[in-house]
Every structure is written in C-alpha cells, then in structure tokens.
C-alpha atoms as a PDB file:
ATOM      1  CA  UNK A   1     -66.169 -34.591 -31.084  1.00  0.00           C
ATOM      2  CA  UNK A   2     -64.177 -34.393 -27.503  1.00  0.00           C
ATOM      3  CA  UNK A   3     -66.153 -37.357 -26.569  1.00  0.00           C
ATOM      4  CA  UNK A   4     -65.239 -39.185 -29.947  1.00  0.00           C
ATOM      5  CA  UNK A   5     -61.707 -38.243 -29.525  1.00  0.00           C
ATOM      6  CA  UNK A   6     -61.539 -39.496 -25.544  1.00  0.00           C
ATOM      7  CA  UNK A   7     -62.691 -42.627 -26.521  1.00  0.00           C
ATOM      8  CA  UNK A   8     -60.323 -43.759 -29.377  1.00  0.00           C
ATOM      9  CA  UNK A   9     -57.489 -43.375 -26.656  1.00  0.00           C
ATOM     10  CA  UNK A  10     -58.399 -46.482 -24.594  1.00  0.00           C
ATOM     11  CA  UNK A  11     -58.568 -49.136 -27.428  1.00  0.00           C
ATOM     12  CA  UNK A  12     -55.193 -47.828 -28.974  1.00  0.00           C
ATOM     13  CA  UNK A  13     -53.732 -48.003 -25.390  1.00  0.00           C
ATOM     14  CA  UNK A  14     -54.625 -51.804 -25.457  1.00  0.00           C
ATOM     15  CA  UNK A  15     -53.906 -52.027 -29.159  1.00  0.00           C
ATOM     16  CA  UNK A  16     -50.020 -51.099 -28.057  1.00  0.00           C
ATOM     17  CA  UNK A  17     -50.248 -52.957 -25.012  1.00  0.00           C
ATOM     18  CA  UNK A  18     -51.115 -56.094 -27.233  1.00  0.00           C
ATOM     19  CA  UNK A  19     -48.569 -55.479 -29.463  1.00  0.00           C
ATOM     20  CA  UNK A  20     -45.881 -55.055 -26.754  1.00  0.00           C
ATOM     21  CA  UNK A  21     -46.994 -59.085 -26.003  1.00  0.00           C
ATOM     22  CA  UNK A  22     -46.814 -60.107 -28.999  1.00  0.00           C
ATOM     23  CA  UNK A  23     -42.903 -58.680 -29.264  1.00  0.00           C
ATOM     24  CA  UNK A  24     -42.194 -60.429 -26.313  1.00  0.00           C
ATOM     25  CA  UNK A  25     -43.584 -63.632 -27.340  1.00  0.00           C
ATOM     26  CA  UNK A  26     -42.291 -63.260 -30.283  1.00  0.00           C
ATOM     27  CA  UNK A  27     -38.625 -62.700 -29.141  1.00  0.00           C
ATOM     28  CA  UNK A  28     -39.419 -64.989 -26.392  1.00  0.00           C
ATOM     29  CA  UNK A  29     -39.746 -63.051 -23.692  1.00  0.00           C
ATOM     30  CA  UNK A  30     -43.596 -63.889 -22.801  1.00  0.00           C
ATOM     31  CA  UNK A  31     -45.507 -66.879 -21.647  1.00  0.00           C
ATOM     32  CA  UNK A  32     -49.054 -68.176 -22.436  1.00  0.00           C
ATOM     33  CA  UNK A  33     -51.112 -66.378 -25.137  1.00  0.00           C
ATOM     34  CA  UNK A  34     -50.108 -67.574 -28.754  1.00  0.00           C
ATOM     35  CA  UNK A  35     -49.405 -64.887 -31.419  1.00  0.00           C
ATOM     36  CA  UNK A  36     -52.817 -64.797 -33.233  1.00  0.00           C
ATOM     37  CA  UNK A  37     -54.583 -64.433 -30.468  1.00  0.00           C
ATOM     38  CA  UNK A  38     -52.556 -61.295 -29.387  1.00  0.00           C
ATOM     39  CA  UNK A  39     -53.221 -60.122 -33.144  1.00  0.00           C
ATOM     40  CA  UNK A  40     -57.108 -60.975 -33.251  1.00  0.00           C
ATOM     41  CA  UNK A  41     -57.463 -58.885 -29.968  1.00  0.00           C
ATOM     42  CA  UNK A  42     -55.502 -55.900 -31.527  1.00  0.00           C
ATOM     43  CA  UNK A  43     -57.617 -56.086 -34.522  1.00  0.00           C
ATOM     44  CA  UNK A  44     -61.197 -55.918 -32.187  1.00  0.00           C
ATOM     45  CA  UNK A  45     -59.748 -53.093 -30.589  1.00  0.00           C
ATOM     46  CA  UNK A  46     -58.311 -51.166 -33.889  1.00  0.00           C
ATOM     47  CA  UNK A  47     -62.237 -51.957 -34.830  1.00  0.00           C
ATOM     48  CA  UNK A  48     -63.841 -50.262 -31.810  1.00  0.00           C
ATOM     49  CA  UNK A  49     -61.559 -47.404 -32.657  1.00  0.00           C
ATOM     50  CA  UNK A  50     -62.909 -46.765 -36.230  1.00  0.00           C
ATOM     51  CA  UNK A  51     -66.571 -46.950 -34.912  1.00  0.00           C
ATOM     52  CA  UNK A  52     -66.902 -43.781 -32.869  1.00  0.00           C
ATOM     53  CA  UNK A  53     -64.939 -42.319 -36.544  1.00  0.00           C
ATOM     54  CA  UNK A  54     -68.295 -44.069 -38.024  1.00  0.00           C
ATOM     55  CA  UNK A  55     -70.257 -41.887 -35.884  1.00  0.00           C
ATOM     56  CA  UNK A  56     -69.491 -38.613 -36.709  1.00  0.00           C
ATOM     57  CA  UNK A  57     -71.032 -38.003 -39.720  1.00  0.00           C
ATOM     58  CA  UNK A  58     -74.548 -39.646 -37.935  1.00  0.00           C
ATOM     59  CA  UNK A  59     -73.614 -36.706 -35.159  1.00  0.00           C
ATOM     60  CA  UNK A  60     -72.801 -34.129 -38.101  1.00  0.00           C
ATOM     61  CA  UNK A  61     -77.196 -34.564 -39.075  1.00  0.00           C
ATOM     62  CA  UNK A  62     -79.828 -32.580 -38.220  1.00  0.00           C
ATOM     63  CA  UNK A  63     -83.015 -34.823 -36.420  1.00  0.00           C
ATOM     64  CA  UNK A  64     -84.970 -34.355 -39.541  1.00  0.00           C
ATOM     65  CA  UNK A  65     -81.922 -35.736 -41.650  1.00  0.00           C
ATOM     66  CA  UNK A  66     -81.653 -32.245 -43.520  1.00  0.00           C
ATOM     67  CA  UNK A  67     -78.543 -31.210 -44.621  1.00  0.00           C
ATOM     68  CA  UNK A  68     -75.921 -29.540 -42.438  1.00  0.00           C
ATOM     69  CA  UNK A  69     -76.351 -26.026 -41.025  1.00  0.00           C
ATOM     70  CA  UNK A  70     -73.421 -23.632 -43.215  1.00  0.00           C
ATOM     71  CA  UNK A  71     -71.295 -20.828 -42.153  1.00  0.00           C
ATOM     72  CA  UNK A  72     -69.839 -18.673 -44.270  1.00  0.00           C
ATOM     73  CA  UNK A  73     -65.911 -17.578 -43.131  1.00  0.00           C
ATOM     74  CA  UNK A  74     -62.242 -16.802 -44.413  1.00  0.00           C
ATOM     75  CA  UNK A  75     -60.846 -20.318 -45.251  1.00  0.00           C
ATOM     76  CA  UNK A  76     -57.590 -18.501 -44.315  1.00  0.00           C
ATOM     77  CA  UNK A  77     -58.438 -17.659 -40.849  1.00  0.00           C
ATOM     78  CA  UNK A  78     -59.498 -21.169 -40.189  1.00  0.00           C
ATOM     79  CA  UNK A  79     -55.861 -22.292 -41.589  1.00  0.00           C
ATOM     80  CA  UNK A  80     -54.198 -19.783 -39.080  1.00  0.00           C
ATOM     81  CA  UNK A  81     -56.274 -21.615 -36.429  1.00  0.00           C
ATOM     82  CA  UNK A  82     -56.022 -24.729 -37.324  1.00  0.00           C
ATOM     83  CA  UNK A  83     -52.415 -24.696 -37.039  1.00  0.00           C
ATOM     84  CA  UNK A  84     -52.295 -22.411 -34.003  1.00  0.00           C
ATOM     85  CA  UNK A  85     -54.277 -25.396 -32.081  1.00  0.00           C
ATOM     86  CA  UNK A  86     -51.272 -27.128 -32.788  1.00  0.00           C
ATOM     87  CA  UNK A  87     -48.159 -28.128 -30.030  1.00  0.00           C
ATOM     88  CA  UNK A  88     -45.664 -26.066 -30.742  1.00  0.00           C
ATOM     89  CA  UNK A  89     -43.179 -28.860 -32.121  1.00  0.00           C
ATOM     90  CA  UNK A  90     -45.574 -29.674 -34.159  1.00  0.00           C
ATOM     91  CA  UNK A  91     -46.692 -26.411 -35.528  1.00  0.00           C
ATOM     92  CA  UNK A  92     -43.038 -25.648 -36.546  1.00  0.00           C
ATOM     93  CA  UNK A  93     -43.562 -28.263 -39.222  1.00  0.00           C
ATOM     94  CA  UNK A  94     -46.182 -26.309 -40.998  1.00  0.00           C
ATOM     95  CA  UNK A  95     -46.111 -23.952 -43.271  1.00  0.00           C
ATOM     96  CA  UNK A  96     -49.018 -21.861 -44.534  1.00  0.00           C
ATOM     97  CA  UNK A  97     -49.728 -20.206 -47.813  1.00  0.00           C
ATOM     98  CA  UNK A  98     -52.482 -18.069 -49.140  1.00  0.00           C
ATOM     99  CA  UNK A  99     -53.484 -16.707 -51.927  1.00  0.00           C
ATOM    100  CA  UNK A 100     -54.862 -13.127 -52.419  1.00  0.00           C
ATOM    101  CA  UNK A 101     -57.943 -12.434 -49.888  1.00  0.00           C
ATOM    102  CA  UNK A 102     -60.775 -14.413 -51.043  1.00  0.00           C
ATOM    103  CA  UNK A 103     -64.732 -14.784 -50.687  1.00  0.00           C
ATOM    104  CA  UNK A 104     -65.554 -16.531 -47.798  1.00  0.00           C
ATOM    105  CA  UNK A 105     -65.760 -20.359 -48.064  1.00  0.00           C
ATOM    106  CA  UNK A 106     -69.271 -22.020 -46.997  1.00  0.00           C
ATOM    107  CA  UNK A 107     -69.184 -25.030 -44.862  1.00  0.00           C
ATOM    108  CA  UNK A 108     -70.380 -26.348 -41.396  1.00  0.00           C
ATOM    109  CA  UNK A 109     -66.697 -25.026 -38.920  1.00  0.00           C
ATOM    110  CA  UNK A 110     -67.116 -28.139 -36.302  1.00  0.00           C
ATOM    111  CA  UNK A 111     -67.009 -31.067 -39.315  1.00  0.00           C
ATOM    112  CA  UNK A 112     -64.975 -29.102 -41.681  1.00  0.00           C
ATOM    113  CA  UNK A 113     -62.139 -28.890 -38.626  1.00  0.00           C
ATOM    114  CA  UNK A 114     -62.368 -32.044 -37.709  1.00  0.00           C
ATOM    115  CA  UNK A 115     -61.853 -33.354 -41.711  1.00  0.00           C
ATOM    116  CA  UNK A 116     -58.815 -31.091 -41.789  1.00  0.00           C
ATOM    117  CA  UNK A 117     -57.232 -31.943 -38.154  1.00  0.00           C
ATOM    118  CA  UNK A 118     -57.040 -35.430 -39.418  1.00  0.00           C
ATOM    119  CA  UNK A 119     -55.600 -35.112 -42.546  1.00  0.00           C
ATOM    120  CA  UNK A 120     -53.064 -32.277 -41.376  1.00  0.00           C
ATOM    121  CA  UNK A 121     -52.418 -34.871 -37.851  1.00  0.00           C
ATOM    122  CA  UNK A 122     -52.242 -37.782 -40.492  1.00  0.00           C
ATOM    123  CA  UNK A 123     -49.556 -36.267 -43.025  1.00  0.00           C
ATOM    124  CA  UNK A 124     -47.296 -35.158 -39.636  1.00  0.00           C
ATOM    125  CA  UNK A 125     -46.911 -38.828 -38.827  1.00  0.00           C
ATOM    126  CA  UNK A 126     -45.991 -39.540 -42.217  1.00  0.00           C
ATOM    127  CA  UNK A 127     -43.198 -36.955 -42.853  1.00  0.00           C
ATOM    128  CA  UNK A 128     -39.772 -37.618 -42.827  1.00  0.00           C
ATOM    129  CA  UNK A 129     -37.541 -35.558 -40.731  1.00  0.00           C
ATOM    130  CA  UNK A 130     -36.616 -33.218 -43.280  1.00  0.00           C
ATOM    131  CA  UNK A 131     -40.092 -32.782 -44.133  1.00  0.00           C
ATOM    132  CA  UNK A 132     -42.860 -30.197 -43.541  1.00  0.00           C
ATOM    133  CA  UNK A 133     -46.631 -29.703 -43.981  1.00  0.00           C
ATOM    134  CA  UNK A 134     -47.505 -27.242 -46.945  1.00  0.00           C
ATOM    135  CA  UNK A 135     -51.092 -26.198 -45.860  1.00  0.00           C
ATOM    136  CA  UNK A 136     -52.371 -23.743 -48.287  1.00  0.00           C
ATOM    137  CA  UNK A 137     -55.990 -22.029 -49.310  1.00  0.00           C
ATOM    138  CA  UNK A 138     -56.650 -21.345 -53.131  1.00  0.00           C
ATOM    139  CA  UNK A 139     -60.013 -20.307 -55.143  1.00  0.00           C
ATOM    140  CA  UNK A 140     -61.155 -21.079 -58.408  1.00  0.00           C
ATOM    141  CA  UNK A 141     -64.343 -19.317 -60.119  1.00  0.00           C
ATOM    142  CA  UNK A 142     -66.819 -20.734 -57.053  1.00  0.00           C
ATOM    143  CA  UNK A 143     -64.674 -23.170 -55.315  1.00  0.00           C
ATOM    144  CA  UNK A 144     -62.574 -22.898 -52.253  1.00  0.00           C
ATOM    145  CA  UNK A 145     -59.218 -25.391 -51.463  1.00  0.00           C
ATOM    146  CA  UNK A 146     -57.822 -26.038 -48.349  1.00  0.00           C
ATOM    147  CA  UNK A 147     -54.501 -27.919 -49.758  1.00  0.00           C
ATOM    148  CA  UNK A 148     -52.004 -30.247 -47.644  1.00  0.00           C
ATOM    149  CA  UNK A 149     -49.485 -31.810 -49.297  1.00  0.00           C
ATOM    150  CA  UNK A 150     -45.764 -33.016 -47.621  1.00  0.00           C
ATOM    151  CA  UNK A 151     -42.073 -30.972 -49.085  1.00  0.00           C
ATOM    152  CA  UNK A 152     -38.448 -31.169 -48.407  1.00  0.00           C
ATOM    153  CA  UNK A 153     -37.768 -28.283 -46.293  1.00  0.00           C
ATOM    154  CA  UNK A 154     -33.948 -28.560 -47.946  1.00  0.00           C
ATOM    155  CA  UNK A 155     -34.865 -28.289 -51.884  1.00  0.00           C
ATOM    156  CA  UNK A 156     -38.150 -26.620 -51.323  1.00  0.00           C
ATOM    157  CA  UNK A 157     -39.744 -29.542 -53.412  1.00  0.00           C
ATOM    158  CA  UNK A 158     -42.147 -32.180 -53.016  1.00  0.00           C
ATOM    159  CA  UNK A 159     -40.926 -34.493 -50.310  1.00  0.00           C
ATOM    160  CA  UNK A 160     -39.546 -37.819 -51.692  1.00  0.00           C
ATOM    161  CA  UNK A 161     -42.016 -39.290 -48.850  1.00  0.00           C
ATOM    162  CA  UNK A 162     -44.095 -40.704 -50.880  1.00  0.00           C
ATOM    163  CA  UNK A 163     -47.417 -42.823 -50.186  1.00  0.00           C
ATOM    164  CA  UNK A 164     -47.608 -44.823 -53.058  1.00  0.00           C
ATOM    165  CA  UNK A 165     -50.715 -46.548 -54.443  1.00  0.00           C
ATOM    166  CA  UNK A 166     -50.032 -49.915 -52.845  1.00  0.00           C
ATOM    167  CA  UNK A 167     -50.716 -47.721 -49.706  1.00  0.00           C
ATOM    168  CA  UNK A 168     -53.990 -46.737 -50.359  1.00  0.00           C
ATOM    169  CA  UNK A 169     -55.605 -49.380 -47.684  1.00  0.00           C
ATOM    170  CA  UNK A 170     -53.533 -48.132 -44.997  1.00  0.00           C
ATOM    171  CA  UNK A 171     -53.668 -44.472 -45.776  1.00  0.00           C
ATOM    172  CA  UNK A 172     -57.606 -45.166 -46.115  1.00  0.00           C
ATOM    173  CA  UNK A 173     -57.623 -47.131 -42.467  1.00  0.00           C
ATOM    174  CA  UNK A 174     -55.803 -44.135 -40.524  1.00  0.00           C
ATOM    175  CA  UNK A 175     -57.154 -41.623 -42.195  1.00  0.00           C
ATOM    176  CA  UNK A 176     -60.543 -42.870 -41.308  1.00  0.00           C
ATOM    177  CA  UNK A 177     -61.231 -41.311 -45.496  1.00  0.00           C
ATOM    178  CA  UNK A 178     -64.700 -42.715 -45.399  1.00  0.00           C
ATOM    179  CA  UNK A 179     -65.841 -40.746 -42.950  1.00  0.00           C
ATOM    180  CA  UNK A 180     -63.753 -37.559 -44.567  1.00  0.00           C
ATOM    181  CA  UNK A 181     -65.779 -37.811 -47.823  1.00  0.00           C
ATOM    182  CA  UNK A 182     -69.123 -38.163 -46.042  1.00  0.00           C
ATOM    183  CA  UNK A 183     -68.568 -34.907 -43.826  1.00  0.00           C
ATOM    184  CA  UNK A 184     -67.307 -32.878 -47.060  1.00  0.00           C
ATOM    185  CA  UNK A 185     -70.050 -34.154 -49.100  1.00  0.00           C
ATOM    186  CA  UNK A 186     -73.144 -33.036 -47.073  1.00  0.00           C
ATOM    187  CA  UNK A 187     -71.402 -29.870 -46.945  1.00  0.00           C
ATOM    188  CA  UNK A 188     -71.531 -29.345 -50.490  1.00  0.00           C
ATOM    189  CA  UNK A 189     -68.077 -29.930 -51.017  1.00  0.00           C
ATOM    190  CA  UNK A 190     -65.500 -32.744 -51.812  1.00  0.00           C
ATOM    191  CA  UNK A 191     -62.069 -34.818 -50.823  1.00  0.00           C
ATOM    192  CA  UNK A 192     -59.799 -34.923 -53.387  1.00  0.00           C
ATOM    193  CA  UNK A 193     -55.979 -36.728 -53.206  1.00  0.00           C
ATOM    194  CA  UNK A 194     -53.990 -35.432 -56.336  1.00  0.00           C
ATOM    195  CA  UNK A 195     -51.173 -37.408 -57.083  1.00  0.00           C
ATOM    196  CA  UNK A 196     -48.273 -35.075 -58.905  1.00  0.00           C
ATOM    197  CA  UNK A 197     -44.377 -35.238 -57.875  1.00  0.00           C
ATOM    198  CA  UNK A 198     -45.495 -35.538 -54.779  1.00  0.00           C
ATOM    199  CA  UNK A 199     -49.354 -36.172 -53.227  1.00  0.00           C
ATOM    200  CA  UNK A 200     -51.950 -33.154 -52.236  1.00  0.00           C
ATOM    201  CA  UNK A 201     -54.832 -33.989 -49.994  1.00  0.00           C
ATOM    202  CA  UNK A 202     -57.392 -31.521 -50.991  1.00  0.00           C
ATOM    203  CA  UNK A 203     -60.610 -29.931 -49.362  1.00  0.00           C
ATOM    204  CA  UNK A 204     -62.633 -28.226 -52.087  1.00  0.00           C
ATOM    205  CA  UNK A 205     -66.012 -26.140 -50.710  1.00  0.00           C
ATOM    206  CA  UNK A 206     -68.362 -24.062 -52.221  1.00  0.00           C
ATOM    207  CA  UNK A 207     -67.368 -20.514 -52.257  1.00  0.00           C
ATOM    208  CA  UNK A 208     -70.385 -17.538 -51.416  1.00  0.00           C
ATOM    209  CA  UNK A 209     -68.767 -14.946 -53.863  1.00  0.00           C
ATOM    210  CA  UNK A 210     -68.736 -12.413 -51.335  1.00  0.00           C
ATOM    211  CA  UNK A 211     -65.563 -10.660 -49.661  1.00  0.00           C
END
C-alpha cells in the first residue's frame, strides 16, 4: 500500500505541473505547446494514477484467489486510529462518535483502512471551512457501520456542502469507488452512500456477535 501510495505522487506532480502550462498559455504567459496537448498529457498522467488504485484489490488476493484472510476487532478502536494517523490540522476536523461497546466487526485491517483513509481523506478536501468530518461506528442485528458524513460545526447540522448527483463522476474518479466496493465486497461487506439532508458514506461489515 506504501508503494501504491509513493507512486501516485509523481504523476499528480506532473498533472499540476501541466496544468500550471496550460494557465500560462492560457493567460498568455507560455510559448509552444497548444492547450489540448497540455490537457491530453494531464489526462495520461491522471490515468497512470488510477492504475496502481486498480491494483489493490489484485494485491488484497490470496495466490489461490480465495477470499481474504479476516480479523475480528473493535470497529471503534480502528476509528480512534484512524483518525490519530491523522496531521494534527487535520484531525481537529473530525469528530468521532460511538455507540454503546459492540461485537467486534470482521474484516481484513490493511484493505478495510485503506477503504476508510480514502473516503475520510476524500470528504476533508470537500468540506467547507465551517465544516467537519462526523466519523461514527453503529451496529444493527449482525452488521457493523463505519459512518462519514460532512456537518456545520456552527448549527450542528448536516453541512450545506453538498455533492449533488451531477457529481457522481467526479466523486467516483477521486474517490477511486470502484476499487472501494471491490475491497468491501470480498470482505463480506459493502459501500453504501446515503443521501439524506446531507450525504453519509457508509462501510457496513459483518459483525462476529461476540464482545
């Protein structure tokens, strides 16, 4: 996953590098490559990006293609540490609740943190500045949640921040969602995005029914 992670940073470097060109071409400031061609070669490298995303969930199988290896463990502690991995300017911004101790959840930790870094990473770009992160565990009968969803730190609400349906391909694109519902789905468990006031971007797992 470090390896996956260290090389996503090189194509987005030349993805903004790119883009600076094409603002100075555009305000004309630069000389010599047109516009689309500064656009087609941020698109290659926004698609070299998304394919070490792609590989994950190959990297996530056993050799003989079984499913993945489960752990059970307190879907609360992993929230605690999930945020606690977190700069501290950023970990300011969220805001954990659980509910009364639970069983223990059932899922493989390395894929199931790396499906919630990203959406927890993801809704922290998209906040506004009155904003924060609501991460939050819940169980019902034998399912486990692990919750995010964006609120207005002033009225305690759901934050007016809203990312609408026409959205969807964007929110799909840096979310990298594909490879989100693969991971949670050979772990027995599910994605869900819950549209209410607000949105919720859920994790649902299998629960073992044991303290």
């Amino acid at each position: 996953f470090q390896q996956i992670a260290s090389e996503s940073r090189l194509p987005l470097a030349l993805v903004a590098a790119h883009l600076d060109e094409l603002r100075n071409v555009l305000t004309g400031n630069g000389m010599g490559t047109g516009p689309v061609e500064i656009l087609d070669k941020a698109r290659r490298q926004l698609r070299r990006v998304d394919l070490p995303l792609e590989r994950v969930v190959r990297m996530a199988a056993t050799n003989e293609g079984q499913e993945l290896p489960l752990q059970a463990f307190s879907l609360a502690e992993f929230a605690r540490k999930l945020i606690a991995d977190l700069p501290k300017s950023q970990a300011s911004d969220v805001h954990l609740s659980t509910a009364a101790p639970a069983a223990s959840a059932l899922a493989a930790r390395a894929e199931l943190y790396f499906c919630a870094a990203s959406v927890l990473a993801f809704l922290l770009r998209m906040k506004a500045q009155r904003d924060a992160v609501r991460v939050s565990t819940d169980s019902e009968a034998s399912t486990q949640f692990l919750s995010f969803e964006l609120f207005d730190r002033l009225t305690e609400g759901p934050s007016a921040t809203r990312l609408s349906a026409k959205s969807a391909q964007q929110r799909e694109f840096a979310l990298a969602e594909t490879v989100i519902v693969s991971l949670m789905q050979r772990m027995g468990g599910a994605y869900e995005l819950e549209e209410r006031e607000g949105i919720c971007l859920r994790l649902k797992l299998a629960s073992t029914g044991l303290q």
